[in-house]
PDB file of N, CA and C in Angstrom:
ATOM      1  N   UNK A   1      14.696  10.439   1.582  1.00  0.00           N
ATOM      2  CA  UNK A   1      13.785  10.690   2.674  1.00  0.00           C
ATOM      3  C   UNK A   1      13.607   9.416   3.477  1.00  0.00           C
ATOM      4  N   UNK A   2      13.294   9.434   4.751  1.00  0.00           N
ATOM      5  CA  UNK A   2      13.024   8.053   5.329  1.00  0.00           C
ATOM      6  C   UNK A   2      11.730   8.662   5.429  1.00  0.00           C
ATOM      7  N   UNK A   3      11.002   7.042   5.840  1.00  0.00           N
ATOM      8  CA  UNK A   3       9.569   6.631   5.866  1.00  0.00           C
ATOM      9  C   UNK A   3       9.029   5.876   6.567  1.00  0.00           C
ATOM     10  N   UNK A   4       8.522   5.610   7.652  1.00  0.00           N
ATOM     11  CA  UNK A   4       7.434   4.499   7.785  1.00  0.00           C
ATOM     12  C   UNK A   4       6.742   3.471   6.911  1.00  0.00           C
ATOM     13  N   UNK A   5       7.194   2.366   7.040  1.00  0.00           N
ATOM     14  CA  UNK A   5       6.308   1.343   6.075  1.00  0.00           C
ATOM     15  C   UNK A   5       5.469   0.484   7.340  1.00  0.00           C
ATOM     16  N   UNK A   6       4.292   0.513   6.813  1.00  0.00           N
ATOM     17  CA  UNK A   6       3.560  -0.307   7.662  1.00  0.00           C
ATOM     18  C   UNK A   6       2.279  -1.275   6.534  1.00  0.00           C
ATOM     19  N   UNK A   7       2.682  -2.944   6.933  1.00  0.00           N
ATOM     20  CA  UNK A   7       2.061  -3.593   6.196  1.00  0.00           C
ATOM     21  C   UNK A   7       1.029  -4.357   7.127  1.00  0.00           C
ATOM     22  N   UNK A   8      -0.366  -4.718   6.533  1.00  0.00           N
ATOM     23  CA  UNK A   8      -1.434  -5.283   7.437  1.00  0.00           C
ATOM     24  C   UNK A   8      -1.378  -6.290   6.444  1.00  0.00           C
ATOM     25  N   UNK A   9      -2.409  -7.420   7.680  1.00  0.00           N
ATOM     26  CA  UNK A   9      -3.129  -8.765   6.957  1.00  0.00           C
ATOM     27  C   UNK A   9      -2.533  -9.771   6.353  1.00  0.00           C
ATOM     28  N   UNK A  10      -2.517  -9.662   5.014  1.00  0.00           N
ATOM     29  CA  UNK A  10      -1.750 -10.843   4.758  1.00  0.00           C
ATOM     30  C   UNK A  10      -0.733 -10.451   4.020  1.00  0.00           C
ATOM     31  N   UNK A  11      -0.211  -9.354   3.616  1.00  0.00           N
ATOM     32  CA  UNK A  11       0.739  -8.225   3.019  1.00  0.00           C
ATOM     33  C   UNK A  11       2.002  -8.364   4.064  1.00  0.00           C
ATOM     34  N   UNK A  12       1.252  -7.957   5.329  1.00  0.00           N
ATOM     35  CA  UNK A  12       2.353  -8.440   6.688  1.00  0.00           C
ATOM     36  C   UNK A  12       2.602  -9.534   6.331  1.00  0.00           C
ATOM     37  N   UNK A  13       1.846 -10.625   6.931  1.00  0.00           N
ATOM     38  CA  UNK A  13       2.718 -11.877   6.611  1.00  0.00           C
ATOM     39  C   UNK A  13       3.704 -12.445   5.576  1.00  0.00           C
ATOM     40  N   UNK A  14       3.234 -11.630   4.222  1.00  0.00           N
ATOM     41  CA  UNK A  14       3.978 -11.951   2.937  1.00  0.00           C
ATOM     42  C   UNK A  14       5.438 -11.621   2.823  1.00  0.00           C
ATOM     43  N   UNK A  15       5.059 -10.346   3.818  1.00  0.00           N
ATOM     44  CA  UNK A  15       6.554  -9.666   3.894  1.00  0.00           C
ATOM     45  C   UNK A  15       7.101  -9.851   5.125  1.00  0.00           C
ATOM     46  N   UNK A  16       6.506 -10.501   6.452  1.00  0.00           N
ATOM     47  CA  UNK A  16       7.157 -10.999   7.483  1.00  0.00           C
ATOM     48  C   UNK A  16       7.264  -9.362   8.771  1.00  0.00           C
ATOM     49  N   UNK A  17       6.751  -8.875   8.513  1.00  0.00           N
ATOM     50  CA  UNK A  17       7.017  -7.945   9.455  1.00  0.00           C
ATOM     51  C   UNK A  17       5.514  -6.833   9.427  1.00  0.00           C
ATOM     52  N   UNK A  18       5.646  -6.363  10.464  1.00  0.00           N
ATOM     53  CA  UNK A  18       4.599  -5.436  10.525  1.00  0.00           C
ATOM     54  C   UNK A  18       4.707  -3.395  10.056  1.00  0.00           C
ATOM     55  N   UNK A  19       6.085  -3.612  10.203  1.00  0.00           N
ATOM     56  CA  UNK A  19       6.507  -2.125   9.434  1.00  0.00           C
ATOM     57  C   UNK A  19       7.852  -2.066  10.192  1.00  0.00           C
ATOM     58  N   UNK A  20       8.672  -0.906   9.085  1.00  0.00           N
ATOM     59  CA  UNK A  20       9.921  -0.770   9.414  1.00  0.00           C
ATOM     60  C   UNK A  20      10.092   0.954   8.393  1.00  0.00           C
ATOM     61  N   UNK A  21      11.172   1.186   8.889  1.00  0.00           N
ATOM     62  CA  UNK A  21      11.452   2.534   8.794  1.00  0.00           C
ATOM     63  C   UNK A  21      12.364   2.313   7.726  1.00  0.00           C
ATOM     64  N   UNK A  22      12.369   3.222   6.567  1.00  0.00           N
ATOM     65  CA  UNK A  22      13.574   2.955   5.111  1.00  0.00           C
ATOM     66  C   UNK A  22      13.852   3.984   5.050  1.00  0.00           C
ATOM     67  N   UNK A  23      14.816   4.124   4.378  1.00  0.00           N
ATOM     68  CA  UNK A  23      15.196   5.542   3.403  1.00  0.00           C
ATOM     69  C   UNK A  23      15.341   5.300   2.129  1.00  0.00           C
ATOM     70  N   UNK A  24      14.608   6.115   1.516  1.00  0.00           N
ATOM     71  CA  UNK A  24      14.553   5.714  -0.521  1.00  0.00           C
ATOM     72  C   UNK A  24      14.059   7.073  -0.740  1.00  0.00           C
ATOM     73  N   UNK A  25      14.665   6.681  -2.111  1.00  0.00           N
ATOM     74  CA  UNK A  25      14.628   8.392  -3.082  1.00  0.00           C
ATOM     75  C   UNK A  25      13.471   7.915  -3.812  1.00  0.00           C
ATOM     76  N   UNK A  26      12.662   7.016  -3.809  1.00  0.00           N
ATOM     77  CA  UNK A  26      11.387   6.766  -4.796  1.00  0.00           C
ATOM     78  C   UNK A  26      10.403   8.105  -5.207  1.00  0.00           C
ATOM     79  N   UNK A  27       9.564   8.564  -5.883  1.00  0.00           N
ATOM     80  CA  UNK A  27       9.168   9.520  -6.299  1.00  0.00           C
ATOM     81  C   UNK A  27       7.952   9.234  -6.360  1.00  0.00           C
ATOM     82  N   UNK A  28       7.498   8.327  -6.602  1.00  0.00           N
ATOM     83  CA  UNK A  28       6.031   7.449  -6.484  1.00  0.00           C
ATOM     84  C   UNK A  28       5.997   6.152  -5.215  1.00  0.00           C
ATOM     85  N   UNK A  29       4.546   5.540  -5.221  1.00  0.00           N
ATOM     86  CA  UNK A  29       4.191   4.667  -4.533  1.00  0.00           C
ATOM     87  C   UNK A  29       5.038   3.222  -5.118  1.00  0.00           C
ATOM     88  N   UNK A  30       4.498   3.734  -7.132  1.00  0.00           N
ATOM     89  CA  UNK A  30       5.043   2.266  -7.179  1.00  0.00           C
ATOM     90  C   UNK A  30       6.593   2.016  -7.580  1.00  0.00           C
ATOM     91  N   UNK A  31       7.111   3.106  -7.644  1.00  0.00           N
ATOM     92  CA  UNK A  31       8.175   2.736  -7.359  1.00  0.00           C
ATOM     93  C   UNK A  31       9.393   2.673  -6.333  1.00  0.00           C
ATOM     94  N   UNK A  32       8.766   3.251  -5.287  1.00  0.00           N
ATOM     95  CA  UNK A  32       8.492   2.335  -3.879  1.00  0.00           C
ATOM     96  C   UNK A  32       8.784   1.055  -3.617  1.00  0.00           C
ATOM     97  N   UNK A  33       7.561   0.494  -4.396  1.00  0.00           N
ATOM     98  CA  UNK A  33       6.985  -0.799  -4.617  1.00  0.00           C
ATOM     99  C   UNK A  33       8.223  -1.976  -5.444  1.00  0.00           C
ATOM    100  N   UNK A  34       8.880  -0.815  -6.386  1.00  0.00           N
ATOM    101  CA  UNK A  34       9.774  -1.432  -7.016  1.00  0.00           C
ATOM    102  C   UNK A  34      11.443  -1.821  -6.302  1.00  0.00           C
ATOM    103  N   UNK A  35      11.422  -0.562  -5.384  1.00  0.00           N
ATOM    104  CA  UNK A  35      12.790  -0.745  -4.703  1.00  0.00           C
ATOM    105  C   UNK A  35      12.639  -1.864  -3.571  1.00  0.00           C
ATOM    106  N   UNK A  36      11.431  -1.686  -2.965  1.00  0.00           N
ATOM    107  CA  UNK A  36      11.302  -3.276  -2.002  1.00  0.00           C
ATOM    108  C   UNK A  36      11.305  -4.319  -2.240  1.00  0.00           C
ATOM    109  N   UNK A  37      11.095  -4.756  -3.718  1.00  0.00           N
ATOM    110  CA  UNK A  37      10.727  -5.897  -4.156  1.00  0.00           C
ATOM    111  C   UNK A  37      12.675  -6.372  -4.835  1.00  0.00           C
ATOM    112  N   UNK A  38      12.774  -5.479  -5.453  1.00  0.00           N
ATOM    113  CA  UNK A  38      14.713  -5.642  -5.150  1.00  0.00           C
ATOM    114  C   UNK A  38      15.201  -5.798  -3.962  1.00  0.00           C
ATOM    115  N   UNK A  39      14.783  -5.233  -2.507  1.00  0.00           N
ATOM    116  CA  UNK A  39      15.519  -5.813  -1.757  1.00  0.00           C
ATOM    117  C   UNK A  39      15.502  -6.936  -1.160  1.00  0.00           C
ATOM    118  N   UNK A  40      14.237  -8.166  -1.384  1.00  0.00           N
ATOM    119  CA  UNK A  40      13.873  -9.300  -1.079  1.00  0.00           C
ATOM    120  C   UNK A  40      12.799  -9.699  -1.189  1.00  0.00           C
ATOM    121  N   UNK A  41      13.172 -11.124  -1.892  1.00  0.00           N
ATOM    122  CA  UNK A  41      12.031 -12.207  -2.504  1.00  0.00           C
ATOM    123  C   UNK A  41      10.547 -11.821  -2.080  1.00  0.00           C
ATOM    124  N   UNK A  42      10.512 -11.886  -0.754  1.00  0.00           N
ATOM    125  CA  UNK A  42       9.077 -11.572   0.578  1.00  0.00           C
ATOM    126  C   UNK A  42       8.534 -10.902  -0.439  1.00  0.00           C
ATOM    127  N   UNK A  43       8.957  -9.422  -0.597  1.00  0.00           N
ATOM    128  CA  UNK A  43       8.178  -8.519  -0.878  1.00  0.00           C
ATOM    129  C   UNK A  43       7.602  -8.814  -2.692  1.00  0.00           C
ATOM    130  N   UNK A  44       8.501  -9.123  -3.631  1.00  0.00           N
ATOM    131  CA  UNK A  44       8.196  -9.817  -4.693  1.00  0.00           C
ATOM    132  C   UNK A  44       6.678 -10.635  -4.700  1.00  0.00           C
ATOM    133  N   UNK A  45       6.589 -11.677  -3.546  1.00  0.00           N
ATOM    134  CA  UNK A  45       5.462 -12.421  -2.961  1.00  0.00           C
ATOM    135  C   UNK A  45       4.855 -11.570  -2.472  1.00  0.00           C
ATOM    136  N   UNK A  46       4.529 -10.599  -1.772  1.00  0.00           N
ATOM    137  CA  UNK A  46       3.480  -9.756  -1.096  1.00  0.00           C
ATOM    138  C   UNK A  46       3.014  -9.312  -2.118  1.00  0.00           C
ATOM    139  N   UNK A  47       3.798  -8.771  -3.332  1.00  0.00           N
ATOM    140  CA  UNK A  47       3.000  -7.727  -4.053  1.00  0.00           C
ATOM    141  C   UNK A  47       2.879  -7.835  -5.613  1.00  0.00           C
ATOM    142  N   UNK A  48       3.031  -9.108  -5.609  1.00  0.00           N
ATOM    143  CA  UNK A  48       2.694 -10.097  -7.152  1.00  0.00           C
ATOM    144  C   UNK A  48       1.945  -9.605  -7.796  1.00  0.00           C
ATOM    145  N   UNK A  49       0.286  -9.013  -7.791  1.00  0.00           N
ATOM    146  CA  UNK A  49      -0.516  -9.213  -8.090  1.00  0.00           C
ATOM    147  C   UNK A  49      -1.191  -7.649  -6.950  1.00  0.00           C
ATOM    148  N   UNK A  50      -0.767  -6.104  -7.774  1.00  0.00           N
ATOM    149  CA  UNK A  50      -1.149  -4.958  -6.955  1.00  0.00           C
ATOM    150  C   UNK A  50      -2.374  -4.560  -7.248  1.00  0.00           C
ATOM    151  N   UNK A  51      -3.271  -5.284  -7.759  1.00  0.00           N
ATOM    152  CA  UNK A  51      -4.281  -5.153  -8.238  1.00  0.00           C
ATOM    153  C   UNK A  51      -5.114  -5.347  -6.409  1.00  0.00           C
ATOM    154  N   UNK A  52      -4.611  -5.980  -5.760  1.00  0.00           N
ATOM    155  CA  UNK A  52      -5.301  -6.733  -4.581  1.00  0.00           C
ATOM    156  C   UNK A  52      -4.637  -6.163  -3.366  1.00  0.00           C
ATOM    157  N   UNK A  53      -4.070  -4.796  -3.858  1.00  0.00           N
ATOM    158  CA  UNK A  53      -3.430  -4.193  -2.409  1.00  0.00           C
ATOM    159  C   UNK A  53      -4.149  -2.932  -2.756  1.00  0.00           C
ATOM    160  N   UNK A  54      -4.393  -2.250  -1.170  1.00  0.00           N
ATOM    161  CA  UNK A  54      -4.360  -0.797  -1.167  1.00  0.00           C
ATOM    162  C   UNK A  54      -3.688  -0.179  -0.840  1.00  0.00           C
ATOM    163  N   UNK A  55      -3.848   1.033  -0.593  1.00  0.00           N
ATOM    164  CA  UNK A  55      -2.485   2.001   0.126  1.00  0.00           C
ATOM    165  C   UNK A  55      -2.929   3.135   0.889  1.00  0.00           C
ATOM    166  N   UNK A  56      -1.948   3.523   1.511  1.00  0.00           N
ATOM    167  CA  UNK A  56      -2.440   5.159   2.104  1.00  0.00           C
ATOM    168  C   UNK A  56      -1.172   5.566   2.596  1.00  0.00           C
ATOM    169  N   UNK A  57      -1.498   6.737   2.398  1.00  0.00           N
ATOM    170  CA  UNK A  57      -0.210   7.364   2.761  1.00  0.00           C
ATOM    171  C   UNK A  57      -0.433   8.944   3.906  1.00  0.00           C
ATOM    172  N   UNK A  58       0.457   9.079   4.753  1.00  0.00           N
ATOM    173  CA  UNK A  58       0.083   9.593   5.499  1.00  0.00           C
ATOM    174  C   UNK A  58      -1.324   9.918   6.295  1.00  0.00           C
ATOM    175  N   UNK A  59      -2.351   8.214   5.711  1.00  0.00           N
ATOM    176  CA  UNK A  59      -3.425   7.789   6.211  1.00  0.00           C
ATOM    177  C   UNK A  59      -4.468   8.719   5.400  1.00  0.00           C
ATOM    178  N   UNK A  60      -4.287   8.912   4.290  1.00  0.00           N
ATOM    179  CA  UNK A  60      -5.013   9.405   3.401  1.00  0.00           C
ATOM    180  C   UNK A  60      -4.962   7.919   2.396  1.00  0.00           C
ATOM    181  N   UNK A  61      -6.374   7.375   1.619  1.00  0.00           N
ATOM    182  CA  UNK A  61      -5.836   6.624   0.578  1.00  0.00           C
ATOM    183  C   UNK A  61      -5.748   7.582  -0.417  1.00  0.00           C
ATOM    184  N   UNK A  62      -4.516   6.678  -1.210  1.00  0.00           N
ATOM    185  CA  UNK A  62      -3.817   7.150  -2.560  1.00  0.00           C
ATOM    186  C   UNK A  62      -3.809   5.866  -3.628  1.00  0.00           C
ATOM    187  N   UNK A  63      -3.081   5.807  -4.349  1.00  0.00           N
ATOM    188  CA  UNK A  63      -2.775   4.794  -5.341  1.00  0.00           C
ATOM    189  C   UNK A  63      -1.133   4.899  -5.252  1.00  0.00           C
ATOM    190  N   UNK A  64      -0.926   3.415  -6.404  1.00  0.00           N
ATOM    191  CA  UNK A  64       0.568   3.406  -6.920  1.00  0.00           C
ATOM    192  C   UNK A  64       1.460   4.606  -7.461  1.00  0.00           C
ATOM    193  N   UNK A  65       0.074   5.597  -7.709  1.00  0.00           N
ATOM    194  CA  UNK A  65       0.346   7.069  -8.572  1.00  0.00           C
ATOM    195  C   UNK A  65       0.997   7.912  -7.593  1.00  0.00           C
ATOM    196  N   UNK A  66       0.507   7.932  -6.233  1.00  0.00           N
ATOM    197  CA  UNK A  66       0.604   8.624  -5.708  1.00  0.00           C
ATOM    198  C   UNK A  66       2.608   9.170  -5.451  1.00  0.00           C
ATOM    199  N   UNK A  67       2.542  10.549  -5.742  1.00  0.00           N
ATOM    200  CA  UNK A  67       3.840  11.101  -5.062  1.00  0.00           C
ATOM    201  C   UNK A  67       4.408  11.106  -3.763  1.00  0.00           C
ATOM    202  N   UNK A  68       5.140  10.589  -3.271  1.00  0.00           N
ATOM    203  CA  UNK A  68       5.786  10.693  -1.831  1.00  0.00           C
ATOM    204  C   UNK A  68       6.669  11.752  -1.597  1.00  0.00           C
ATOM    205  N   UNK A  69       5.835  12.855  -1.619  1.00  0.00           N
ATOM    206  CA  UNK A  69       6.663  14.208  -1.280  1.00  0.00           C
ATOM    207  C   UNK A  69       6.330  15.063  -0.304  1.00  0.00           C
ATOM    208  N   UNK A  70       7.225  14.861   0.885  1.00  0.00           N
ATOM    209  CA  UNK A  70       7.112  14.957   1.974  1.00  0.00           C
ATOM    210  C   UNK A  70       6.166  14.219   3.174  1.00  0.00           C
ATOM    211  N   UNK A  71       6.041  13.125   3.000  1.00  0.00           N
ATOM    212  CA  UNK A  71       5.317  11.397   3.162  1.00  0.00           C
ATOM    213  C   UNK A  71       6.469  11.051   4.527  1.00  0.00           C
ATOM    214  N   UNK A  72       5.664  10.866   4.786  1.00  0.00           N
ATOM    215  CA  UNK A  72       6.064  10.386   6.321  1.00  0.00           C
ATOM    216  C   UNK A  72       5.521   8.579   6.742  1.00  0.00           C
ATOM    217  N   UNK A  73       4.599   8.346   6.375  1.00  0.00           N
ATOM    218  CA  UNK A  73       4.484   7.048   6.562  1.00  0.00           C
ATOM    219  C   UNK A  73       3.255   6.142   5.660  1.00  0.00           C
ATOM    220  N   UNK A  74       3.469   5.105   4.877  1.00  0.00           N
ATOM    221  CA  UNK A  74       2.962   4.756   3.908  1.00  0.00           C
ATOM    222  C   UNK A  74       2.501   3.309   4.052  1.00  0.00           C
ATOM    223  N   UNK A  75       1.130   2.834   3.868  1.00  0.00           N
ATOM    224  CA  UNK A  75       0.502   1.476   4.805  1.00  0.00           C
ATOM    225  C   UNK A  75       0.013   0.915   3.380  1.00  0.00           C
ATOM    226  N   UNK A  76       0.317  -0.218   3.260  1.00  0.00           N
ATOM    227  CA  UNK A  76      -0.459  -1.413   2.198  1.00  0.00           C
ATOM    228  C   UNK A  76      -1.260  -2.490   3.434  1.00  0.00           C
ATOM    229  N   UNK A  77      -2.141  -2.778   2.245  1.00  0.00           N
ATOM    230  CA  UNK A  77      -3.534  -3.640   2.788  1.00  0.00           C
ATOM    231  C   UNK A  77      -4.050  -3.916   1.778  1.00  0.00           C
ATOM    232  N   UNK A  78      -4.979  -5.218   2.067  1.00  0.00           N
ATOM    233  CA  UNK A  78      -5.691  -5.734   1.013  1.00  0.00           C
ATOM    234  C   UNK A  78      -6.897  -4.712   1.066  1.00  0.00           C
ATOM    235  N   UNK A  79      -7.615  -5.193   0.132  1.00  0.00           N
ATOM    236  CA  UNK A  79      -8.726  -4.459  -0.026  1.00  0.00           C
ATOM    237  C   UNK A  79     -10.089  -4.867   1.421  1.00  0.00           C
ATOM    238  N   UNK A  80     -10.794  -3.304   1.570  1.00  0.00           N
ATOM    239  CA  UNK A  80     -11.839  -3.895   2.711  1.00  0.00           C
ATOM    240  C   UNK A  80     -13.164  -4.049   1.908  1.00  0.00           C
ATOM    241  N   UNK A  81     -13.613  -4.786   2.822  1.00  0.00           N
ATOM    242  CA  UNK A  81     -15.340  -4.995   2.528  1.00  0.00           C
ATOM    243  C   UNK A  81     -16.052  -4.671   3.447  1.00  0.00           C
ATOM    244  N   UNK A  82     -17.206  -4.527   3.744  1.00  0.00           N
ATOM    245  CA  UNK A  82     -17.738  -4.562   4.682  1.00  0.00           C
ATOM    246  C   UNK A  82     -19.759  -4.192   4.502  1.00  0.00           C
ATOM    247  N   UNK A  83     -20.455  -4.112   5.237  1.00  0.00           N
ATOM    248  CA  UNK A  83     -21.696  -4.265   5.236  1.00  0.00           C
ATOM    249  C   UNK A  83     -22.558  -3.824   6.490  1.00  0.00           C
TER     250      UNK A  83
END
């Protein structure tokens, strides 16, 4: 399937880009997570430590759990705060 990847904050910067379009057979988020990080170091560094990212997918949040079946575009971010 191809996908939309779109990364914010400092996730962008880690990985150098603001989103790009893939095609992967991943079945989950995190392993997703796993095929990007094979295709370069960046992403290894963006996502060291997934305890400190969020996600959403088709702008719903999900988790690493989440299935990408029939997923159209999938966004990491750090976590928000606010008040």
């Amino acid at each position: 399937m191809i996908i939309e990847v779109l990364y914010f904050s400092w996730v962008r910067e880690r990985v150098g880009r603001s989103k790009e379009t893939i095609e992967t057979d991943a079945p989950t988020i995190a392993q997703l997570v796993d095929e990007l990080i094979s295709r370069d170091p960046a992403y290894g560094v963006a996502f060291k430590d997934l305890s400190q990212i969020k996600v959403a997918v088709d702008q719903e949040l999900g988790d690493f759990t989440t299935p990408l079946i029939n997923v159209c575009e999938v966004a990491f971010f750090p976590p928000m705060t606010g008040g």
